[in-house]
C-alpha atoms as a PDB file:
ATOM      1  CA  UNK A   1     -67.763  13.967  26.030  1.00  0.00           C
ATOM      2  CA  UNK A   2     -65.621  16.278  24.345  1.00  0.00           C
ATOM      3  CA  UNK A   3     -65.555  19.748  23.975  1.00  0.00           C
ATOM      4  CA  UNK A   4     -63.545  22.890  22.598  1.00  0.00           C
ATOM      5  CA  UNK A   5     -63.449  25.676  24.960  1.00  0.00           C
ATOM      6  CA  UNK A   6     -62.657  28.701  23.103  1.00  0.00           C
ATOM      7  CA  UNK A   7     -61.966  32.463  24.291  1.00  0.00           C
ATOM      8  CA  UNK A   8     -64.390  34.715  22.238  1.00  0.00           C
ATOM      9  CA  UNK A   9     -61.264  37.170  20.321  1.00  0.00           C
ATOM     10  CA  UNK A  10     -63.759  38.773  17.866  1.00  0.00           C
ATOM     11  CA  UNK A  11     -66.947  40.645  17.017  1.00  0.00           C
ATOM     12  CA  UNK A  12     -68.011  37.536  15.361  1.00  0.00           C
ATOM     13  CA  UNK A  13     -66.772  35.418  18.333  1.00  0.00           C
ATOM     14  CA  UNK A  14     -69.393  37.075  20.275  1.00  0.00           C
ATOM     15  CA  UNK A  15     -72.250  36.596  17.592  1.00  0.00           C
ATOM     16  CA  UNK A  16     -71.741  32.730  17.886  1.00  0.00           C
ATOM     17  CA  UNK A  17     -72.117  32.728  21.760  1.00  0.00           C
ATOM     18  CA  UNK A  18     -74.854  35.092  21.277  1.00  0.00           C
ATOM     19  CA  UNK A  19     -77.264  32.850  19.085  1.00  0.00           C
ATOM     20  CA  UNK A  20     -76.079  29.442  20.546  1.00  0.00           C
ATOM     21  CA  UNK A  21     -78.606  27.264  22.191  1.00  0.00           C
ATOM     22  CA  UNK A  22     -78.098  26.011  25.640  1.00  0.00           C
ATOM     23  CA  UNK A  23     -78.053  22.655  26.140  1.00  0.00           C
ATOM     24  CA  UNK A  24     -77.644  19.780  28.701  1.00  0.00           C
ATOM     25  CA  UNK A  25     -74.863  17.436  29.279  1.00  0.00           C
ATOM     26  CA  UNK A  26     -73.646  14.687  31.664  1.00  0.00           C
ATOM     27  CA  UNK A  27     -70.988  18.162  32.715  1.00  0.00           C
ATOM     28  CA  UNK A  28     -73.802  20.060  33.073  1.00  0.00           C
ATOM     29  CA  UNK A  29     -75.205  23.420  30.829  1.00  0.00           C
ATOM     30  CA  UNK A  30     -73.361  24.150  27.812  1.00  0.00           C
ATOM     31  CA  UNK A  31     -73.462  26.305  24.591  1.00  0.00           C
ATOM     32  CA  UNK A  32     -73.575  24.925  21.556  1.00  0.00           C
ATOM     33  CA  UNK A  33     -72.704  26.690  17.957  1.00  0.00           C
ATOM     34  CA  UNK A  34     -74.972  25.852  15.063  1.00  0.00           C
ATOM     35  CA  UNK A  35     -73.804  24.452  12.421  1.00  0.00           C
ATOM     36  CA  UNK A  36     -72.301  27.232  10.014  1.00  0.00           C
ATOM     37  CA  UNK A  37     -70.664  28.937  12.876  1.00  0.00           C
ATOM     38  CA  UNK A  38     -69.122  25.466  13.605  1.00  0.00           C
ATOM     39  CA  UNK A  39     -67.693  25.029  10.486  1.00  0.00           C
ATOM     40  CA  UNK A  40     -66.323  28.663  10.579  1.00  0.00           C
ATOM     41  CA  UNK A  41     -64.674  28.348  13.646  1.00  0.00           C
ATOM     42  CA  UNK A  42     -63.125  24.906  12.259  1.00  0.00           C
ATOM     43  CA  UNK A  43     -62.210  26.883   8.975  1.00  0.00           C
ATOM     44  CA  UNK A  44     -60.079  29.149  11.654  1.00  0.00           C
ATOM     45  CA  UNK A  45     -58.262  26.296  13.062  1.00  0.00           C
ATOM     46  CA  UNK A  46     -57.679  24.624   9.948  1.00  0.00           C
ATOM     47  CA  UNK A  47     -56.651  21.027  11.464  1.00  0.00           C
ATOM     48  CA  UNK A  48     -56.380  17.568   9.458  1.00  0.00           C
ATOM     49  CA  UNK A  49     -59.451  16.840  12.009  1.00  0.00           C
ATOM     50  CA  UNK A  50     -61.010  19.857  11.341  1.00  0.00           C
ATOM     51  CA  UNK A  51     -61.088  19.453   8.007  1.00  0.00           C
ATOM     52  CA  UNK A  52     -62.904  16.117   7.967  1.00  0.00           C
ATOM     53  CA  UNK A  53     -65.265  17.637  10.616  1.00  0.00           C
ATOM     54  CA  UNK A  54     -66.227  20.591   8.083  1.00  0.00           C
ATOM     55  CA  UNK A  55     -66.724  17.720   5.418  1.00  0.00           C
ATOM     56  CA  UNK A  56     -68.835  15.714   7.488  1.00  0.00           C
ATOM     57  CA  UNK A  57     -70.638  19.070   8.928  1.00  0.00           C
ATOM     58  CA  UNK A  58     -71.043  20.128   5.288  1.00  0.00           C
ATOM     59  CA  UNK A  59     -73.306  16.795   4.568  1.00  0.00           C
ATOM     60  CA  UNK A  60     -75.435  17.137   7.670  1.00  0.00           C
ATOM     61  CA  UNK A  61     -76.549  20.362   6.167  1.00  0.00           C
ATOM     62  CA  UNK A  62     -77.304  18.782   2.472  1.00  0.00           C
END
């Protein structure tokens, strides 16, 4: 599994690790972002794999 690890720098930061859900992984607990605060956080980091991720994130929700 992989996973972004990301220092909260904002107000907004803080609201996504505020209404994540916990879940369970082969690692152990983790947080995990819904999906609009996913693809804001990928709209911050603006990769070429980002990108596709926001596409593909954008049809999960349609």
């Amino acid at each position: 599994m992989m996973i972004d690890i990301l220092p909260a720098g904002s107000k907004r930061h803080y609201e996504i690790i505020e209404k994540a859900i916990d879940a369970e992984s082969e690692e152990g607990r983790v947080k995990v972002a819904g999906i609009d605060d996913l693809i804001w956080l990928k709209r911050i980091r603006d990769s070429s794999q980002d990108k596709a991720d926001i596409e593909r994130l954008d049809n999960e929700k349609n």
